[in-house]
Protein backbone atom coordinates (compact mmCIF):
# COMPACT_ATOMS: atom_id res chain seq x y z
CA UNK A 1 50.37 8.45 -0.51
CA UNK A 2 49.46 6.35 -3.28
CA UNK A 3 51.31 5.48 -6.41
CA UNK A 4 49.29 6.06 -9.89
CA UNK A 5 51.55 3.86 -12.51
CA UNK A 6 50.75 4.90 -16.30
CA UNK A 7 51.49 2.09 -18.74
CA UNK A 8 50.65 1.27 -22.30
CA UNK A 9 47.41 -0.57 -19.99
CA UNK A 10 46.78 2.26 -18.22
CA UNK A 11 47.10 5.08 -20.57
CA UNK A 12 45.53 7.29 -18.21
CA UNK A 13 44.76 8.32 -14.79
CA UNK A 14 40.93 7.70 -13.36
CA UNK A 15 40.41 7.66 -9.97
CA UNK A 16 38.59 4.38 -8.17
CA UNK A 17 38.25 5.30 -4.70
CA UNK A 18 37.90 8.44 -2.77
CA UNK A 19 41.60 7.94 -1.63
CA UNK A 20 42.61 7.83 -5.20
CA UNK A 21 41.21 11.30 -5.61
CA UNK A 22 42.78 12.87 -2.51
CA UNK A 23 46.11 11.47 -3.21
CA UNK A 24 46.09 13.02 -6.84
CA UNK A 25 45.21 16.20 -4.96
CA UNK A 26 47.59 16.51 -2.61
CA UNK A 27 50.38 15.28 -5.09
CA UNK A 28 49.05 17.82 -7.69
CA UNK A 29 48.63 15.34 -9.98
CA UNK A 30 44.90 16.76 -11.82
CA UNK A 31 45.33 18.53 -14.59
CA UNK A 32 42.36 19.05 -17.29
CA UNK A 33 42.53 17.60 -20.35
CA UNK A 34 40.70 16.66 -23.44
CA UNK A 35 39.49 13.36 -21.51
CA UNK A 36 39.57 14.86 -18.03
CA UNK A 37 37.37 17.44 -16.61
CA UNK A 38 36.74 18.42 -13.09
CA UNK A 39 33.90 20.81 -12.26
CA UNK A 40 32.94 22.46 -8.84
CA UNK A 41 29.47 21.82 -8.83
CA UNK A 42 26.79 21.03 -12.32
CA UNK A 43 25.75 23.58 -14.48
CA UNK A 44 23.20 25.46 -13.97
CA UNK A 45 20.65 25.82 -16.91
CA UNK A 46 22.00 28.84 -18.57
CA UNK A 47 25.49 26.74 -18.34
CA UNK A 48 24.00 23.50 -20.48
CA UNK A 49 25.48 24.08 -23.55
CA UNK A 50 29.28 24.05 -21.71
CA UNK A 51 28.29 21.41 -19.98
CA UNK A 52 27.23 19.77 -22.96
CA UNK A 53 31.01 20.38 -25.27
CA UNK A 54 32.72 19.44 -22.06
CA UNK A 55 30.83 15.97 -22.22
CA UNK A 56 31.05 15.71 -26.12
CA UNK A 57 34.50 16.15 -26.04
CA UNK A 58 34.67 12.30 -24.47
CA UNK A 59 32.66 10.90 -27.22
CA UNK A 60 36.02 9.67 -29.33
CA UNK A 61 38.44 8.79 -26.32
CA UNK A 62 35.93 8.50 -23.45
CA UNK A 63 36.87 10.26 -20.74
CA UNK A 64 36.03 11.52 -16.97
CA UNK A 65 34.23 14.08 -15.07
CA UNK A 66 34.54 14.64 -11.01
CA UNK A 67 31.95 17.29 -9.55
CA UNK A 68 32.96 18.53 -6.57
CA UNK A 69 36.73 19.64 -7.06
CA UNK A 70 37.32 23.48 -7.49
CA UNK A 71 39.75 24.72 -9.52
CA UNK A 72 42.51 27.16 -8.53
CA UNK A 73 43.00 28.20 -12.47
CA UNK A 74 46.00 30.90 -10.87
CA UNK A 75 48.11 28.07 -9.09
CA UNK A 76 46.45 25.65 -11.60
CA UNK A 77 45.56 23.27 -8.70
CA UNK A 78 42.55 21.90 -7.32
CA UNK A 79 41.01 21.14 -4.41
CA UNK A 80 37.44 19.50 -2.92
CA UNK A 81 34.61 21.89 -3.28
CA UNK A 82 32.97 23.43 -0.02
């Protein structure tokens, strides 16, 4: 598995590599925040004004977005989309 360090450098975590991503995954280590977001798939056009706050909300801090990860909201855990 591989270690994700926070420090006062790395304030948060943002995956690089594919590996990065399944690692957080299986350690249960993704959890939404105001500068993280995962989504299963894009909006679809009725859905462009969510989409829309969920990107806005990154204008202060910045943030990230992953497609493709769906979201257990019961166990609050996530997994790769099918």
């Amino acid at each position: 598995m591989i270690s994700i360090y926070l420090s006062p450098s790395n304030p948060r975590w943002t995956p690089k590599t594919e590996a990065d991503l399944k690692a957080a995954i299986t350690g249960g280590l993704i959890e939404e925040k105001h500068y993280f977001d995962a989504k299963e798939m894009l909006a679809t056009k009725g859905d462009n004004k969510e989409l829309a706050r969920d990107l806005a909300s990154f204008a202060i801090d910045g943030g990230t977005m992953i497609v493709g990860l769906a979201e257990d909201k019961q166990n609050s855990t996530f997994s790769r989309a099918r």
